[in-house]
Structure formats: C-alpha cells, structure tokens
C-alpha atoms as a PDB file:
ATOM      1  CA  UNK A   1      12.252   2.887  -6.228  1.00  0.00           C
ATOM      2  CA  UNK A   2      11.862   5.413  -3.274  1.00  0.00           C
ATOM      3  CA  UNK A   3      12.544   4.661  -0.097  1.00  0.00           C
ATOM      4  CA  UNK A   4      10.204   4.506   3.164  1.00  0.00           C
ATOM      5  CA  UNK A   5      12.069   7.624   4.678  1.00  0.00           C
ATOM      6  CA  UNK A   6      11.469   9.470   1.019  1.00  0.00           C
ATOM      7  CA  UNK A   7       8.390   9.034   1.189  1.00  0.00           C
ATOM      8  CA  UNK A   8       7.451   9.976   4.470  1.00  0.00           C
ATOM      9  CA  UNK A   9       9.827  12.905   4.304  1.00  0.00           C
ATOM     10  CA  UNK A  10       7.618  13.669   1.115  1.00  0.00           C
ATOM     11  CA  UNK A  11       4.266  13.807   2.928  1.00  0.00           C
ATOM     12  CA  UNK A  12       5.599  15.212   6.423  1.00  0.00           C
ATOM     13  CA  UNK A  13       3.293  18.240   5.948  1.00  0.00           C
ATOM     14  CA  UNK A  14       0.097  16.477   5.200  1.00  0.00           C
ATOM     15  CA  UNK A  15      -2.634  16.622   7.002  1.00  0.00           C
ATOM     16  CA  UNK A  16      -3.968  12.890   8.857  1.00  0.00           C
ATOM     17  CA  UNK A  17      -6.553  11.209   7.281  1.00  0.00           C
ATOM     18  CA  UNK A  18      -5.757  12.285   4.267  1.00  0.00           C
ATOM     19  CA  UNK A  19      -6.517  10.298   1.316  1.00  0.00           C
ATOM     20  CA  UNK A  20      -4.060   9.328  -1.878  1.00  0.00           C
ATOM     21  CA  UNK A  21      -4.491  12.790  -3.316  1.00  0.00           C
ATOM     22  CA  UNK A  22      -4.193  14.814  -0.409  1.00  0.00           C
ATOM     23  CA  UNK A  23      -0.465  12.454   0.190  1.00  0.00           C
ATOM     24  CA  UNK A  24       0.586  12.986  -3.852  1.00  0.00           C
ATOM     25  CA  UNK A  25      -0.552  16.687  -3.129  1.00  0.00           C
ATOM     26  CA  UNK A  26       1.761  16.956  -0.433  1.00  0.00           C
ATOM     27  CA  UNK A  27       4.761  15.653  -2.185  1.00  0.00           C
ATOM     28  CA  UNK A  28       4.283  17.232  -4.954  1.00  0.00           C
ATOM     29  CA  UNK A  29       4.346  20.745  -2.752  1.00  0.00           C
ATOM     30  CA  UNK A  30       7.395  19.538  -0.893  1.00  0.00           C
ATOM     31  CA  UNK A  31       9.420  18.731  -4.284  1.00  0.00           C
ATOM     32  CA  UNK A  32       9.430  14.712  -3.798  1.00  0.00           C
ATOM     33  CA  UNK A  33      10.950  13.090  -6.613  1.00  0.00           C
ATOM     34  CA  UNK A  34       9.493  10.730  -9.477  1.00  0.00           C
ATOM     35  CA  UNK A  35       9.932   7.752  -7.835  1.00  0.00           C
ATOM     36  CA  UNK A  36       8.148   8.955  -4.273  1.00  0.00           C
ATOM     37  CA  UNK A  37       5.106  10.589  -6.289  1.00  0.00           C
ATOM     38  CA  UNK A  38       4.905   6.789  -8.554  1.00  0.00           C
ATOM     39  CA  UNK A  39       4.804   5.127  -4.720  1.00  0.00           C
ATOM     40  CA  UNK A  40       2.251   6.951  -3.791  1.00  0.00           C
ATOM     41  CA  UNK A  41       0.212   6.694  -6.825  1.00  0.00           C
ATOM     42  CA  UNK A  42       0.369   2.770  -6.220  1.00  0.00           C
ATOM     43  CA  UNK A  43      -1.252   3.397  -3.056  1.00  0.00           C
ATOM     44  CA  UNK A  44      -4.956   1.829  -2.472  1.00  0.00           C
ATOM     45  CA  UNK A  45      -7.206   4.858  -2.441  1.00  0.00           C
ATOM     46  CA  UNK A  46      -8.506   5.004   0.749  1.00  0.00           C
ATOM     47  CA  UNK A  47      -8.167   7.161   3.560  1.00  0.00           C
ATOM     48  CA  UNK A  48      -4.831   6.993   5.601  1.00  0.00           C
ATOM     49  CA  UNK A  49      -4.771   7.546   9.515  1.00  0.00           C
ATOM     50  CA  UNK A  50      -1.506   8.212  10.167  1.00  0.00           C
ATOM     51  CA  UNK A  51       2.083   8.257   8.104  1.00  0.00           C
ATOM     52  CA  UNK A  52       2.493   4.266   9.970  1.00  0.00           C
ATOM     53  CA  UNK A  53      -0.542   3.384   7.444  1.00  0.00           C
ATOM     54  CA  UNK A  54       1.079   4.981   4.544  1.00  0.00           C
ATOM     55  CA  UNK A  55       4.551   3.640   5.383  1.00  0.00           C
ATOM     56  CA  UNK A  56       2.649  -0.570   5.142  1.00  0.00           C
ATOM     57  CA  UNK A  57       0.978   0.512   1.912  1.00  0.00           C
ATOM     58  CA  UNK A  58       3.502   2.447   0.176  1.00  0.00           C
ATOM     59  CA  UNK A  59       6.125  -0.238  -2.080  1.00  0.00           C
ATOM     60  CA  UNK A  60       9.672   0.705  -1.350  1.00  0.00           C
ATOM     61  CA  UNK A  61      13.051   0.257  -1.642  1.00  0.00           C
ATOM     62  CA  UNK A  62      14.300  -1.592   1.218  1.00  0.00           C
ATOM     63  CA  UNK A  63      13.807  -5.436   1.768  1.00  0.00           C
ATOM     64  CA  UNK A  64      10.695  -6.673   3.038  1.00  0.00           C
ATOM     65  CA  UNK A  65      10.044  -9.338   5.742  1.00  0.00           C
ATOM     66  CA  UNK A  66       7.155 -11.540   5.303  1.00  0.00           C
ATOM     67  CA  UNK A  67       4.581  -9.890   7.769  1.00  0.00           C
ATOM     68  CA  UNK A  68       5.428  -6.566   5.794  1.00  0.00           C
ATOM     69  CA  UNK A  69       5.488  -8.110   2.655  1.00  0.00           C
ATOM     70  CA  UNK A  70       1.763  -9.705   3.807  1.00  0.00           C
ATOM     71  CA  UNK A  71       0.647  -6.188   5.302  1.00  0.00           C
ATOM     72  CA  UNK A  72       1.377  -4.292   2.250  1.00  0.00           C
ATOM     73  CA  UNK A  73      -0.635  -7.120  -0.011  1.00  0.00           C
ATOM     74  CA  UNK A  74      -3.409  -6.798   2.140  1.00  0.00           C
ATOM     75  CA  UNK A  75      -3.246  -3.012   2.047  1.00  0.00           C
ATOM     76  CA  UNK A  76      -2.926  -3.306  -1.696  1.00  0.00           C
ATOM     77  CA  UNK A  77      -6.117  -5.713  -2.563  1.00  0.00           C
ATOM     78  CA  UNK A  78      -8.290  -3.322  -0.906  1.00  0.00           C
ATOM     79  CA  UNK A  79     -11.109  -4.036  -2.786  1.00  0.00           C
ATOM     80  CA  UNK A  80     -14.225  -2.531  -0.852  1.00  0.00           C
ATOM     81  CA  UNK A  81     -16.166  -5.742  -0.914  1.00  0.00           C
ATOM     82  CA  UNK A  82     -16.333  -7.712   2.655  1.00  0.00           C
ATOM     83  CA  UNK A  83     -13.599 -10.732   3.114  1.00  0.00           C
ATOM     84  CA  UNK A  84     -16.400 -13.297   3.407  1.00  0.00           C
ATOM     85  CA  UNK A  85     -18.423 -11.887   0.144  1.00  0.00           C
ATOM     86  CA  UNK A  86     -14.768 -12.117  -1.884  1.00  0.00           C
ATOM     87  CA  UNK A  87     -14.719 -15.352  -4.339  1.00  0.00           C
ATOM     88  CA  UNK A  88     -11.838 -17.217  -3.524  1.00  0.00           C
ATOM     89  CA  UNK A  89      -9.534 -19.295  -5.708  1.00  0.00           C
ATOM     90  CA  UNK A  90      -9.539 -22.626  -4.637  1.00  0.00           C
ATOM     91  CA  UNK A  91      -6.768 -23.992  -3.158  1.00  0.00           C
ATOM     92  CA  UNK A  92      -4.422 -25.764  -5.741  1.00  0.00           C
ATOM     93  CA  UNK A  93      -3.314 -28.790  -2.862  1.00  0.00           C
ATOM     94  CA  UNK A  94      -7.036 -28.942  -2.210  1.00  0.00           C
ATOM     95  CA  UNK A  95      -7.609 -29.535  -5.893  1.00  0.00           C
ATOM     96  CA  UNK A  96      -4.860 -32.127  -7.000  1.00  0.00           C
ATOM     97  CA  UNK A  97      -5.756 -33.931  -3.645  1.00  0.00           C
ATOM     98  CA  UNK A  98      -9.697 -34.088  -4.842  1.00  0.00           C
ATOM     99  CA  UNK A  99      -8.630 -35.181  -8.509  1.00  0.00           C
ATOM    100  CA  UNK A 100      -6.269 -38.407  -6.970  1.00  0.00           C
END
C-alpha cells in the first residue's frame, strides 16, 4: 500500500480541482507506482480542491487515527444523495433495547 507522501509526490503536477482521472493521469505521467495509481483509483469520483482533499480520501500506508480514519469513510461513501434523504440502518442497541 502507497504511502500519503507517494501519492502526493505522484500528483504534484496536477492541476486543482481536478477530478480522479485528471489525479491517475498525473501519476501515471510522473511514473507513480502500482500501488499509488490502485490508491487513487479507490478514490470517490468527485472533484478534489486541493492535494489536503486527496491526501483524507486517498487509503494509505501509515496508521490512521480515528478522526482520519472517520474523514476518509466519509470521503469514501460519497454517494451523491443528501445525508437526510440516505436510509439509515437502524441502530442495533436501539433494536435489542425495543425487542426486551
């Protein structure tokens, strides 16, 4: 698994926003390896701002703290439908407390 610096060293001649192709593009051109290119294809496909978005979205190497670890999730369920129109599992304590 590449790491964060890979993978921004990958992309550090794209052009902000760019979107996942434009950043796969990039590293491509600038030789990136297999493991940068497969981070970036597990991207979301939307339009990044800056190489600080790509860095949350992007799965790496190094170990995650739990706000990272709940940025990149959030990043990664990017699912183009508004939070409050999502369906939402139901809580399981919710559940077992309703059933007792």
């Amino acid at each position: 698994m590449a790491t964060t610096d890979e993978v921004l060293h990958a992309i550090k001649k794209a052009t902000f926003p760019a979107d996942k192709d434009a950043l796969i593009a990039s590293a491509l051109e600038s030789g990136a390896g297999d493991d940068v290119v497969r981070a970036l294809r597990s991207i979301p496909p939307v339009d990044y701002a800056d190489k600080d978005e790509v860095a949350r979205s992007v799965p790496t190497a190094e170990p995650v703290d739990a706000h990272t670890a709940a940025q990149q999730a959030r990043g990664q369920a990017d699912s183009r439908i508004a939070a409050d129109l999502r369906e939402v599992a139901p809580d399981p304590l919710e559940e077992a407390q309703r059933q007792s």
